[in-house]
N, C-alpha and C. Protein backbone atom coordinates (compact mmCIF):
# COMPACT_ATOMS: atom_id res chain seq x y z
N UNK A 1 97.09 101.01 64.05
CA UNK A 1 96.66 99.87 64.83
C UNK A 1 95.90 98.93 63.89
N UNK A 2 96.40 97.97 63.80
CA UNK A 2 95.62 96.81 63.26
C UNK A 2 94.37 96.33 63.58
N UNK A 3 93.60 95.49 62.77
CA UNK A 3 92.27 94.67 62.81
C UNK A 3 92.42 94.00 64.49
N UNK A 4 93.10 92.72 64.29
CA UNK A 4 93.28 92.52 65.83
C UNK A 4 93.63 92.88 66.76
N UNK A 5 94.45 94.08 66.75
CA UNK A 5 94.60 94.73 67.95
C UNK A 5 93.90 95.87 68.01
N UNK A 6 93.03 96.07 67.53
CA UNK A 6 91.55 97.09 68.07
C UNK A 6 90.74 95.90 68.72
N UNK A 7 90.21 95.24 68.09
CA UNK A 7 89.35 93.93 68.55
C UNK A 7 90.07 93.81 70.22
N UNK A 8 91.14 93.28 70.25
CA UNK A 8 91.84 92.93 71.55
C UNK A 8 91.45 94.44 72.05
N UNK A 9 91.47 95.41 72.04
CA UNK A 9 91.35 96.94 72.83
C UNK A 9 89.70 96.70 73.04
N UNK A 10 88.90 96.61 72.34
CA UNK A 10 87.85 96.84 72.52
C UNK A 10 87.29 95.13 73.25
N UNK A 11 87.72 94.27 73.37
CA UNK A 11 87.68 93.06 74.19
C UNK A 11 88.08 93.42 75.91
N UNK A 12 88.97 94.10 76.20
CA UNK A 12 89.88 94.74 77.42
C UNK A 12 88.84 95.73 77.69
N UNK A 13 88.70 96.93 77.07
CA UNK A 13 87.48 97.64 77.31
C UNK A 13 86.07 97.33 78.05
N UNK A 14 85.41 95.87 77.03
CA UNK A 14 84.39 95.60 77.42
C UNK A 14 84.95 95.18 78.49
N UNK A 15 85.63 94.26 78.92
CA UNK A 15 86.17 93.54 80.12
C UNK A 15 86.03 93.91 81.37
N UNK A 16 86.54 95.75 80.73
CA UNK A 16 87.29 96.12 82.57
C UNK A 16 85.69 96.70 82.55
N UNK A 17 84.60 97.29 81.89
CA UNK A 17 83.46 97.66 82.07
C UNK A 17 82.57 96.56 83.06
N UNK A 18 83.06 95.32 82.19
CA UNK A 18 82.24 94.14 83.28
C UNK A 18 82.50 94.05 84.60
N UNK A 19 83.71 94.01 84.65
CA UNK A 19 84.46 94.61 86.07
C UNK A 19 83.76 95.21 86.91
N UNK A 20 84.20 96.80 86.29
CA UNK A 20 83.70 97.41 86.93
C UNK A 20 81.96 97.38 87.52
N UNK A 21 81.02 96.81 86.39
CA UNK A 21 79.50 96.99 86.84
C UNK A 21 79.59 95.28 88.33
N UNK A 22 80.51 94.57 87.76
CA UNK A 22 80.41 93.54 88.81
C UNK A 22 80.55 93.95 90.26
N UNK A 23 81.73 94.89 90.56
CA UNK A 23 82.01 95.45 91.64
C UNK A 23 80.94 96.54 92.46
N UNK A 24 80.01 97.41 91.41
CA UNK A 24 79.52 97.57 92.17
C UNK A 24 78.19 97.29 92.30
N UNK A 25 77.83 95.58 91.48
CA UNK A 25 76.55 94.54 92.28
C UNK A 25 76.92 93.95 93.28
N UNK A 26 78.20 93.65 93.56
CA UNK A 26 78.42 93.32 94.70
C UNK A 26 78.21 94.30 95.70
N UNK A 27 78.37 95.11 95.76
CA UNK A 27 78.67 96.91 96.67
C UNK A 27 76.48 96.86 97.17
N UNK A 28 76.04 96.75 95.83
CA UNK A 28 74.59 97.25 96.06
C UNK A 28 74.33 95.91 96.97
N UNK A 29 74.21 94.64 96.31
CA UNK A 29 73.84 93.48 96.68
C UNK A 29 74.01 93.06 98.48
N UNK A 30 75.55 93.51 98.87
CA UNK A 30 75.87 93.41 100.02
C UNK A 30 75.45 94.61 100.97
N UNK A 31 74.64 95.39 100.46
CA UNK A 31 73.84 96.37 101.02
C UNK A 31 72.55 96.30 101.22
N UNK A 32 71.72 95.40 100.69
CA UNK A 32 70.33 95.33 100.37
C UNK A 32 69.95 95.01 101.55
N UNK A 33 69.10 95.89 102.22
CA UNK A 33 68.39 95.64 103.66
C UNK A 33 67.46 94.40 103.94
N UNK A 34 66.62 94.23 102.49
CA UNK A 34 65.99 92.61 102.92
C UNK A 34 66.37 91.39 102.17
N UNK A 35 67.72 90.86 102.23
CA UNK A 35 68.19 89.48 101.55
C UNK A 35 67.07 88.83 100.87
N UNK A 36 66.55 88.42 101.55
CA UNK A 36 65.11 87.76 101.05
C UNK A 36 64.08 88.19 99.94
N UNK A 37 63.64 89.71 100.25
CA UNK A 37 63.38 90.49 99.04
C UNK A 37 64.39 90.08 97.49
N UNK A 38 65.36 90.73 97.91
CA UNK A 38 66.48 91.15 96.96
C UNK A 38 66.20 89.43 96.08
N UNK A 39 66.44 88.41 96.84
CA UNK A 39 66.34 87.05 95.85
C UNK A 39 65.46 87.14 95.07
N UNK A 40 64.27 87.48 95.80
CA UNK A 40 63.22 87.52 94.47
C UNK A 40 62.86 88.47 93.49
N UNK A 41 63.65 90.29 93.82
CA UNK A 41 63.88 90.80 92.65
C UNK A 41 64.93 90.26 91.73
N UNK A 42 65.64 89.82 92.13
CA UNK A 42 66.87 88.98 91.06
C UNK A 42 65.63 87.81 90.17
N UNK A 43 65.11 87.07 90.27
CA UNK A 43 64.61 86.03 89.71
C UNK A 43 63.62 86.79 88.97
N UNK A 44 63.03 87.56 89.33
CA UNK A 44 61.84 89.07 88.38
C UNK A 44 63.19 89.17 87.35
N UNK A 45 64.34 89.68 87.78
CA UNK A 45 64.76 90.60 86.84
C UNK A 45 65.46 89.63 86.10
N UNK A 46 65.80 88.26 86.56
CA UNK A 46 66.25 86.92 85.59
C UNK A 46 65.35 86.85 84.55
N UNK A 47 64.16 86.43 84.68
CA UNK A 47 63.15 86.46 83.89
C UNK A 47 63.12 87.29 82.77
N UNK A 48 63.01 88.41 83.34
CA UNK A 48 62.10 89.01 82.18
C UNK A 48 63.88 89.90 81.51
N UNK A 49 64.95 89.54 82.01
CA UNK A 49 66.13 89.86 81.00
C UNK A 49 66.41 88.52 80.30
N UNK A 50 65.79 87.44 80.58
CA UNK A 50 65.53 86.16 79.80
C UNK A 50 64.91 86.25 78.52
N UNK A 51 63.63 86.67 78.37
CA UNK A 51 62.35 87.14 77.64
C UNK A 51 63.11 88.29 77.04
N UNK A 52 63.41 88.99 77.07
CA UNK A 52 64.16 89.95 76.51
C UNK A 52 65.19 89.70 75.13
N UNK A 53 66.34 88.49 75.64
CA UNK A 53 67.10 88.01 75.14
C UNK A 53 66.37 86.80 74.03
N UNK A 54 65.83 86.18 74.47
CA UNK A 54 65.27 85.51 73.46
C UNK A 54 64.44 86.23 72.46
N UNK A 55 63.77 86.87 72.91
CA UNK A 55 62.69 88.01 71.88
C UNK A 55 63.89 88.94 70.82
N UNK A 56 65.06 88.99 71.09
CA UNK A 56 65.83 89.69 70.38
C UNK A 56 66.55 88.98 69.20
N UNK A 57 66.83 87.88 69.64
CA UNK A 57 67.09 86.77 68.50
C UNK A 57 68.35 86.74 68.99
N UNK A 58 68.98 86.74 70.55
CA UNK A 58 70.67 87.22 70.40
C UNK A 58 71.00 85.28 70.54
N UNK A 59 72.34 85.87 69.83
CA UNK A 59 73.56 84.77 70.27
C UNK A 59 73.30 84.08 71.49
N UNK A 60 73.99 82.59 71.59
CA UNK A 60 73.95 82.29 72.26
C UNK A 60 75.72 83.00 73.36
N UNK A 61 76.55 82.83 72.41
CA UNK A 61 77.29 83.82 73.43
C UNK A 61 76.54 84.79 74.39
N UNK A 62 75.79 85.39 73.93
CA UNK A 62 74.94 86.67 74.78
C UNK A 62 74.18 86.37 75.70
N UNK A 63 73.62 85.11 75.57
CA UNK A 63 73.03 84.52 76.27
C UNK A 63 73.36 83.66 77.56
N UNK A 64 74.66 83.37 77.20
CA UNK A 64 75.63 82.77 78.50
C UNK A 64 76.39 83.61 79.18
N UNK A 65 76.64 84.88 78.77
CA UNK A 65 77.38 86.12 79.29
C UNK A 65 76.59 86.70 80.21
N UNK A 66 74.65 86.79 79.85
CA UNK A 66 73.83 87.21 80.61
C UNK A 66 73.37 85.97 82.11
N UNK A 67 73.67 85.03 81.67
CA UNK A 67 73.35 83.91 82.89
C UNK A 67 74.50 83.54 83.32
N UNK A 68 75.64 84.28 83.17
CA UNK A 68 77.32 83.86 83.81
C UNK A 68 76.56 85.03 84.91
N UNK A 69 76.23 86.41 84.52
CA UNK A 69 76.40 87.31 85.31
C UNK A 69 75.01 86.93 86.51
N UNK A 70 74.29 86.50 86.26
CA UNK A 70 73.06 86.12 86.96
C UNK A 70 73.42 85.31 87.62
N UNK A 71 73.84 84.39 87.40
CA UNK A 71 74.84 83.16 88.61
C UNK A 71 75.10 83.97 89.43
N UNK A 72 76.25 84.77 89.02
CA UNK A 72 77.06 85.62 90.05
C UNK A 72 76.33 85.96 90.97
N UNK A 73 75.05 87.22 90.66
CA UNK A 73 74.66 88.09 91.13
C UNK A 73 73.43 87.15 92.06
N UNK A 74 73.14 85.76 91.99
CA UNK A 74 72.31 85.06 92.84
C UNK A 74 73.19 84.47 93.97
N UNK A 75 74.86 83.99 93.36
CA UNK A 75 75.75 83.79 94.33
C UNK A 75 76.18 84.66 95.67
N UNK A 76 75.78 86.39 94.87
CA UNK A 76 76.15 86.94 95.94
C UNK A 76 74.80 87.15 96.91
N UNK A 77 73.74 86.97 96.43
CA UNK A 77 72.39 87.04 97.04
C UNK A 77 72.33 86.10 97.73
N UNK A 78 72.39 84.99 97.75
CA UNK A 78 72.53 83.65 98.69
C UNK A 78 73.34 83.84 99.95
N UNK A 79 74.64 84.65 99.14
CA UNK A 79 75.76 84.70 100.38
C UNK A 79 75.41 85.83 101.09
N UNK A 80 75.12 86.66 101.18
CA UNK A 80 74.49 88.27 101.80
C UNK A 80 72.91 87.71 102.82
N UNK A 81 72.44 86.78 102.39
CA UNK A 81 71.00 85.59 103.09
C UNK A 81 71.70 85.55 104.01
N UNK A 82 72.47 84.57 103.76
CA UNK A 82 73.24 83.76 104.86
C UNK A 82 73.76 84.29 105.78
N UNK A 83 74.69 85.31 105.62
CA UNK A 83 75.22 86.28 106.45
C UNK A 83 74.52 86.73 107.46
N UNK A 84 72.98 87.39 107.27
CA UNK A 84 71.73 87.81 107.47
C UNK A 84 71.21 87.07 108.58
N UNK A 85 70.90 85.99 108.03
CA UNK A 85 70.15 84.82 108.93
C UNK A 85 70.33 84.17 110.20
């Protein structure tokens, strides 16, 4: 197996991993008994995986991969509110 096609394996790998942890924040998220709570542990845990990332010196790739998934995971918090309300 070649240079790029390990890279491409281990790109697919990480992928279906993201996947998979996405599926089940949605699973927890659409379970969370107090919507309202849950928003504001998301913004705790925005934070300080913010502070984290910067204190590490990462990429900015890493850094948009971590606030792609935080979008998400506030998108589904908003929508699970709403539902709620």
């Amino acid at each position: 197996m070649g240079p790029d096609q390990n890279t491409r394996n281990i790109i697919l790998y990480l992928t279906g991993q993201v996947h998979g942890l996405y599926v089940v924040m949605q699973a927890l998220i659409g379970s969370h008994p107090v919507p309202d709570a849950l928003r504001e542990e998301l913004s705790l845990v925005e934070r300080l995986g913010r502070e984290t990332l910067d204190s590490d010196g990462s990429s900015n790739q890493q850094v948009e991969g971590y606030q792609f998934v935080v979008n998400k995971a506030r998108a589904l918090a908003d929508a699970h509110a709403a539902r709620n309300q």
